[in-house]
Protein backbone atom coordinates (compact mmCIF):
# COMPACT_ATOMS: atom_id res chain seq x y z
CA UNK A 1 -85.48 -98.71 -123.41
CA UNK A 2 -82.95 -97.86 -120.87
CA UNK A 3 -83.08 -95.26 -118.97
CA UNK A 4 -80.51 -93.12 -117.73
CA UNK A 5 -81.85 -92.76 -113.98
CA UNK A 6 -79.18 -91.15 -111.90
CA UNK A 7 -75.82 -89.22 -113.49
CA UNK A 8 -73.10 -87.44 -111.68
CA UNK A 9 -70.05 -86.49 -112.18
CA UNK A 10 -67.00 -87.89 -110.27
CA UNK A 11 -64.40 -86.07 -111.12
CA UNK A 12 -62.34 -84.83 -114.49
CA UNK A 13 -64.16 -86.83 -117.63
CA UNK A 14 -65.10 -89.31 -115.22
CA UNK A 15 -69.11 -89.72 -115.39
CA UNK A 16 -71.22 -92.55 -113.50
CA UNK A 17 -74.46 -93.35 -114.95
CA UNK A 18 -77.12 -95.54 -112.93
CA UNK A 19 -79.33 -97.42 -116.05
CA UNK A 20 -82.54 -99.05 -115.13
CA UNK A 21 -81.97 -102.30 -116.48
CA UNK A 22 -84.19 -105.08 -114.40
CA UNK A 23 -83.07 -107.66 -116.40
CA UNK A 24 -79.71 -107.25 -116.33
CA UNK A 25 -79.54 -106.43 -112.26
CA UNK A 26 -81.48 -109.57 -111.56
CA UNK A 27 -78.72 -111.57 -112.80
CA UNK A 28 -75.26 -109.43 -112.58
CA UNK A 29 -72.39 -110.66 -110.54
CA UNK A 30 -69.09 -109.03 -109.40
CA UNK A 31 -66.72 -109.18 -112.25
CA UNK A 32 -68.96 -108.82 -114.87
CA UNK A 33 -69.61 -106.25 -118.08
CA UNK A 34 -72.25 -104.64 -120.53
CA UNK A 35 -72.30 -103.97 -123.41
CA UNK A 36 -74.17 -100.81 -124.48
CA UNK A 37 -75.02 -98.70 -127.36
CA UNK A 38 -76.13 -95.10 -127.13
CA UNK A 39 -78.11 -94.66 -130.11
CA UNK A 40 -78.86 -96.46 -133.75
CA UNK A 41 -75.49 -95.34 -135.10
CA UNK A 42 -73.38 -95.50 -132.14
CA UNK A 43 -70.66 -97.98 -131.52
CA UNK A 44 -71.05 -101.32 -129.37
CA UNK A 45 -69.05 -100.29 -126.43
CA UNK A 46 -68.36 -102.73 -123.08
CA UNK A 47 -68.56 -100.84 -119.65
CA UNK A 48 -67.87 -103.16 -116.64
CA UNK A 49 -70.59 -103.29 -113.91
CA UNK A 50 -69.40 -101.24 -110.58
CA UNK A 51 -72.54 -101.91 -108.97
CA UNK A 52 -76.13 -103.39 -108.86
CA UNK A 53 -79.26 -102.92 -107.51
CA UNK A 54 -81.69 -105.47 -107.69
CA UNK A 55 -84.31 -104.15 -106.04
CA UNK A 56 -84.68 -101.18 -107.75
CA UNK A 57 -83.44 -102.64 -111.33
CA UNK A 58 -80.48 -100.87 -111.44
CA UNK A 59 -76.99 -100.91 -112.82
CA UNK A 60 -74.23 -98.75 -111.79
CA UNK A 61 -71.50 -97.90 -114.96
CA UNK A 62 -68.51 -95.57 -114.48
CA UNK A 63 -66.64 -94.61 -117.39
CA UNK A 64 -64.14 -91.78 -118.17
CA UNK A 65 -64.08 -89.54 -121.36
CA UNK A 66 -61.27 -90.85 -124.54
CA UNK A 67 -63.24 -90.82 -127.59
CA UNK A 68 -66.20 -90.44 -129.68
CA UNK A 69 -68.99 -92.75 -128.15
CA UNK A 70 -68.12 -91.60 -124.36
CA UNK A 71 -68.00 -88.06 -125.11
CA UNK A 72 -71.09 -88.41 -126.53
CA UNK A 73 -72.62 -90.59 -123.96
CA UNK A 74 -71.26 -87.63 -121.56
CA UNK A 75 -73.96 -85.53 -122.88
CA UNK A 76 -77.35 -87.94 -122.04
CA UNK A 77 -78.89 -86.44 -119.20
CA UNK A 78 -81.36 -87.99 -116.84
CA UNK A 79 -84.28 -89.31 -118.49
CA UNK A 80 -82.67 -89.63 -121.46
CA UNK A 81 -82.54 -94.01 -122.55
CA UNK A 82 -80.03 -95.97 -124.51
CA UNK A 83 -80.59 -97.95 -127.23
CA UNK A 84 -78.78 -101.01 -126.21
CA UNK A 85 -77.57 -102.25 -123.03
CA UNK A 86 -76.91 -106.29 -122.89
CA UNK A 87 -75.72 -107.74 -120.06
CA UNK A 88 -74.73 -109.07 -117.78
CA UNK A 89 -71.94 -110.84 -120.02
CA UNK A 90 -67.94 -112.41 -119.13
CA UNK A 91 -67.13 -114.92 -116.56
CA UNK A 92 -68.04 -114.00 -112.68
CA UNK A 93 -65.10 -113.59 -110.17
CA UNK A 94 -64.48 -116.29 -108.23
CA UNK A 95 -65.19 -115.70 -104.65
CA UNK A 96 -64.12 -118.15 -102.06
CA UNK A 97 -62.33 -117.52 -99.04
CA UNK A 98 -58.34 -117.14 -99.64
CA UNK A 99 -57.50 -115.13 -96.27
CA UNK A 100 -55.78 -111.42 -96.79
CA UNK A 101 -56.47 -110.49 -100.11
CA UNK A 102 -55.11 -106.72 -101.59
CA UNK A 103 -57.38 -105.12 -104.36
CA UNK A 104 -55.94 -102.95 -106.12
CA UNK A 105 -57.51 -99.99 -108.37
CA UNK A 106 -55.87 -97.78 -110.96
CA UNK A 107 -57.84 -94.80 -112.06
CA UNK A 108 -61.52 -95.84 -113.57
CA UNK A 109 -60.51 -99.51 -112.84
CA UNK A 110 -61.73 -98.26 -109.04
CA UNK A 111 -65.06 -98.82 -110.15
CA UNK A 112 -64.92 -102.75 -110.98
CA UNK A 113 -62.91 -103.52 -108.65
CA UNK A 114 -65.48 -102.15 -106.00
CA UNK A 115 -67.69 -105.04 -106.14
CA UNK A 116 -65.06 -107.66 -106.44
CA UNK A 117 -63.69 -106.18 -102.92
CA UNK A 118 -67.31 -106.03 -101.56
CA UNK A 119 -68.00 -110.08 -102.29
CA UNK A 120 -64.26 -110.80 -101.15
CA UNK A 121 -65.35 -109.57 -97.66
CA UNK A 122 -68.79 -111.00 -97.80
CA UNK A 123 -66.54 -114.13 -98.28
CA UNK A 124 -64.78 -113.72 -95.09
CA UNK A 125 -61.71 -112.55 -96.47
CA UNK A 126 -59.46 -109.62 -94.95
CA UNK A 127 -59.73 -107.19 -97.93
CA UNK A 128 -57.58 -104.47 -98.34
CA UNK A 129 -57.90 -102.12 -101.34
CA UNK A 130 -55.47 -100.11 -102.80
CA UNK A 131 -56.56 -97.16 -105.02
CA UNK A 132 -54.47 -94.72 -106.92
CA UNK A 133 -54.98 -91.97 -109.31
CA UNK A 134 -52.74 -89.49 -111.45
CA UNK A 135 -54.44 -86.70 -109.25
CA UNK A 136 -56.89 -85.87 -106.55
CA UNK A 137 -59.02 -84.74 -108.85
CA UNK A 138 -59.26 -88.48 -110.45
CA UNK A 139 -59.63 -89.99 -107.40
CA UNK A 140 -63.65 -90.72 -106.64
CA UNK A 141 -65.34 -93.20 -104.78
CA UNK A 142 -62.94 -93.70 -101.38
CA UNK A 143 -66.31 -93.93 -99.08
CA UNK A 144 -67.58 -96.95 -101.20
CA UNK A 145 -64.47 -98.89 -101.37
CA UNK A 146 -63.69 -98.12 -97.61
CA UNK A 147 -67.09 -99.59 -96.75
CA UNK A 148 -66.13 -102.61 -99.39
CA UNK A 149 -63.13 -102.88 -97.80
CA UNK A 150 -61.38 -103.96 -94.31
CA UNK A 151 -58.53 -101.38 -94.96
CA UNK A 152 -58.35 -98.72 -97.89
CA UNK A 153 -55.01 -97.40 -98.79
CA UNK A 154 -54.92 -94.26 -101.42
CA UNK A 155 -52.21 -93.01 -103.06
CA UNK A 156 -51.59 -90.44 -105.92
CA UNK A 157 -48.75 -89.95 -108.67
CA UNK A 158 -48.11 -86.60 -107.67
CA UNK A 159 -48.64 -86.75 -104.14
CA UNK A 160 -51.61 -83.97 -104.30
CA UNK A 161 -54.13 -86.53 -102.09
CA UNK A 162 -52.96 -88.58 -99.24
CA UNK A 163 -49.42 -89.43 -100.34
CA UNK A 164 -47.18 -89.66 -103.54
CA UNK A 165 -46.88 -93.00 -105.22
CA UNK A 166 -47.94 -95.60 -107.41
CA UNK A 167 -50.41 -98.28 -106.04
CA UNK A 168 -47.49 -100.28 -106.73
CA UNK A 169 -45.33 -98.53 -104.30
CA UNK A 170 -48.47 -99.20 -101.69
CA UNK A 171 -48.80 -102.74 -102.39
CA UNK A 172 -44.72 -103.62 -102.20
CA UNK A 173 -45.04 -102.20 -98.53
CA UNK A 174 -48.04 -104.25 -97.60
CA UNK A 175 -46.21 -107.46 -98.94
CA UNK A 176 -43.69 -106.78 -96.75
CA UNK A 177 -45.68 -105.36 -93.85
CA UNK A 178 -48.51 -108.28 -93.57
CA UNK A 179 -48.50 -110.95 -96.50
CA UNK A 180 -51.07 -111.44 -98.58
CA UNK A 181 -52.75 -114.71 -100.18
CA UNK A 182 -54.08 -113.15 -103.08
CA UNK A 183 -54.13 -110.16 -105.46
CA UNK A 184 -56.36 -108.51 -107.46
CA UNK A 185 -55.50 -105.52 -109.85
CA UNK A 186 -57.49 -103.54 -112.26
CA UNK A 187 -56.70 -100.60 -114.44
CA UNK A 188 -54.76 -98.86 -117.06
CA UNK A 189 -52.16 -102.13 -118.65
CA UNK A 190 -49.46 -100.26 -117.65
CA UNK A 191 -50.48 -100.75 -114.23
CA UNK A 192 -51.88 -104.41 -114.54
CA UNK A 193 -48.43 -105.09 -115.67
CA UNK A 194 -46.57 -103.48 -113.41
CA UNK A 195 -48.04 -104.92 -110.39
CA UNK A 196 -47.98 -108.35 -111.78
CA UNK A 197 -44.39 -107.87 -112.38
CA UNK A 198 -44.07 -107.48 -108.78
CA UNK A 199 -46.62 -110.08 -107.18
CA UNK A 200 -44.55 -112.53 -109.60
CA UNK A 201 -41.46 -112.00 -107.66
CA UNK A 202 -42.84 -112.82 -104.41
CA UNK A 203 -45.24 -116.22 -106.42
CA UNK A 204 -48.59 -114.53 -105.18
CA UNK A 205 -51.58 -115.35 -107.62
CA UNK A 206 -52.88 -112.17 -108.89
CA UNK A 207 -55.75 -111.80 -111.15
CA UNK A 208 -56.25 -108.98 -113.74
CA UNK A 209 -59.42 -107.69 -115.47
CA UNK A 210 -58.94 -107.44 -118.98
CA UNK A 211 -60.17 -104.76 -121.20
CA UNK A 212 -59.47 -105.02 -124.36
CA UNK A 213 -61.08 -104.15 -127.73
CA UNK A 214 -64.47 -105.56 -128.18
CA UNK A 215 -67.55 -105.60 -130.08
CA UNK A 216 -69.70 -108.39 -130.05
CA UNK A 217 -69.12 -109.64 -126.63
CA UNK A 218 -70.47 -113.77 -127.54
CA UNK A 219 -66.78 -114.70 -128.58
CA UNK A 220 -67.65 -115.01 -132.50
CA UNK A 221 -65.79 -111.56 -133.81
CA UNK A 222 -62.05 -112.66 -132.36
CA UNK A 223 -61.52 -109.32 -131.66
CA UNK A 224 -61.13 -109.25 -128.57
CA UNK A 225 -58.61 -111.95 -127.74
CA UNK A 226 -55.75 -112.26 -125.50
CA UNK A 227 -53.01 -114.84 -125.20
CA UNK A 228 -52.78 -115.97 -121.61
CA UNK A 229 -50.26 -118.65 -120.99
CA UNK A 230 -49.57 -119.26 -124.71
CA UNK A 231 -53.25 -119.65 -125.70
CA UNK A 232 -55.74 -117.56 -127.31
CA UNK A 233 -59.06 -116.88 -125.15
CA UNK A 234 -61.39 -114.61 -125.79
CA UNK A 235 -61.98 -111.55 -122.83
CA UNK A 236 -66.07 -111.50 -123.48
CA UNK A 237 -66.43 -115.26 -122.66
CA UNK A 238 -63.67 -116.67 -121.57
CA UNK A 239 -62.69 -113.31 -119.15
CA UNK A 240 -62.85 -110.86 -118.38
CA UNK A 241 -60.32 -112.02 -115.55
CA UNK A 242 -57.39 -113.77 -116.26
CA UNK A 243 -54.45 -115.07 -114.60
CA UNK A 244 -52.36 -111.78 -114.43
CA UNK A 245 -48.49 -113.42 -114.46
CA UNK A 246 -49.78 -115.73 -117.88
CA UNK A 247 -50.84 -112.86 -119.70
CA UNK A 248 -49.14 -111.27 -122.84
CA UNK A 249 -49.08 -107.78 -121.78
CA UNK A 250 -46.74 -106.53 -124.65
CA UNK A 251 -49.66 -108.02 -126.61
CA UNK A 252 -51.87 -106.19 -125.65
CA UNK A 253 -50.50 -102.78 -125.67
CA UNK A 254 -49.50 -103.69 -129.26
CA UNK A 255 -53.64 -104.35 -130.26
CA UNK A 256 -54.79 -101.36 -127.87
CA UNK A 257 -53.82 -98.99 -130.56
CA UNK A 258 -54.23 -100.45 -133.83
CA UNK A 259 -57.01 -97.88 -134.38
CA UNK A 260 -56.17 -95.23 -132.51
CA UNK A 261 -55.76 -93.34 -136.42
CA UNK A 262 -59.33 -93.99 -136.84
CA UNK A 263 -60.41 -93.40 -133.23
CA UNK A 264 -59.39 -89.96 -133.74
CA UNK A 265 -60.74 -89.18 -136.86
CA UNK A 266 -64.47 -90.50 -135.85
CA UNK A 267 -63.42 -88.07 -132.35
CA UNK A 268 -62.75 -85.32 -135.17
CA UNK A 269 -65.63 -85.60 -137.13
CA UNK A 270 -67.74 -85.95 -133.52
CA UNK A 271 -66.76 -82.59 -133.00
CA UNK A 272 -66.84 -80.42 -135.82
CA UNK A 273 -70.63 -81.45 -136.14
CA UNK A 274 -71.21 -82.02 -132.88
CA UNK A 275 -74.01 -84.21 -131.29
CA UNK A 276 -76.73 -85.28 -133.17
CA UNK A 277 -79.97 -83.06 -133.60
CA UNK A 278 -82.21 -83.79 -130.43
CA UNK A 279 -84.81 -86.30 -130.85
CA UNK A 280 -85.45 -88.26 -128.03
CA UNK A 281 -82.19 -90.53 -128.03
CA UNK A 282 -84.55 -93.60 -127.05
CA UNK A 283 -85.70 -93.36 -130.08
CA UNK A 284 -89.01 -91.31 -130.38
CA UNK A 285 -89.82 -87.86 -131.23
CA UNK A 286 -89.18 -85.40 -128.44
């Protein structure tokens, strides 16, 4: 089983969650994604990999409280084991060296984006992150992406940490202040969009990491597809990263909440009966 090794909290209904997972930390790459399940009758959920530890078997999840399954998995405590965790699954980045590249991070999308940034500047390249939250409160892991990182620019909405602004607003001025070669953005669509909106008008590449709806993660459901330059591809094997100025953002905001009805009512149900009685969630008695 898979144990829950390490949990802390990182800020509001953000949780991060280290799961021994050997297998899985052998073989993960930056870029890639679980997918786990937190008991029999939970829901196939994918979390994207922040971080890895091969040595000690480890894999590093962050993942912020919106419905049923992470509310839930809010409540596992150390020790406690999931029932599923398969991995590591999607397409790895592609690292080379490209020169100044600007990563940039919207709320929980800090957390993938950290080891993207990290084997960018293995890579040789100039890396410099931009991260930006609603809040203070919601922003969390500055050290790591500073030491990932050959600059680290924060911002927030409402200019309670650092300054006020969008990481958009950040990465406009560092266009025009140095240049870059290459962009990578990942966080709420809204965001993705918005910053490929503006990479577009200056022609730099930019890459997004796609989260959409998923459930098998081997490309046979269809639910999780994406059109990206006309086409259909599939996030869990054909992603998760895509070509940011090809994708079909209105799209995608338009499947994000097809079951956002029935999201709420499993959310409603969680909570009037609350968590399961306490056997071992790994499956024995406790």
């Amino acid at each position: 089983m898979y144990e829950i090794v390490k949990k802390q909290e990182l800020g509001d209904s953000i949780n991060q969650i280290e799961i021994y997972a050997p297998l899985v930390a052998r073989k993960a790459l930056a870029g890639q994604f679980v997918i786990l399940r937190i008991h029999e009758e939970g829901e196939r959920i994918p979390v994207t990999i922040a971080d890895f530890d091969r040595a000690e078997g480890t894999i590093t999840c962050v993942f912020q409280v919106v419905g049923r399954t992470t509310k839930e998995l809010a409540t596992f405590k150390e020790g406690e084991c999931l029932k599923d965790f398969v991995g590591p699954l999607g397409v790895p980045s592609h690292i080379e060296k490209y020169g100044r590249v600007a990563c940039v991070g919207g709320g929980v999308g800090v957390a993938p984006v950290h080891p993207i940034a990290r084997a960018l500047k293995e890579a040789g390249n100039e890396v410099i992150s931009i991260i930006g939250a609603r809040n203070k409160d919601l922003i969390f892991w500055e050290d790591r992406m500073r030491a990932a990182s050959s600059e680290l620019r924060v911002t927030t909405d409402d200019g309670s940490y650092v300054r006020k602004g969008f990481v958009t607003d950040l990465l406009k001025e560092l266009i025009e202040e140095k240049g870059i070669d290459l962009c990578l953005a990942i966080g709420p669509l809204p965001m993705m969009r918005a910053v490929c909106d503006l990479t577009k008008k200056y022609g730099i590449k930019t890459i997004v990491s796609i989260n959409t709806l998923m459930v098998d993660g081997t490309g046979m459901c269809g639910c999780c597809r994406v059109t990206v330059g006309g086409e259909t591809k599939f996030a869990c094997v054909d992603g998760p990263e895509f070509d940011g100025h090809q994708v079909d953002f209105a799209e995608m905001a338009r499947r994000s909440v097809i079951y956002k009805k029935q999201e709420k009512i499993s959310l409603d149900m969680y909570e009037e009966k609350g968590p399961k009685s306490h056997q071992c969630r790994c499956g024995g008695a406790e």
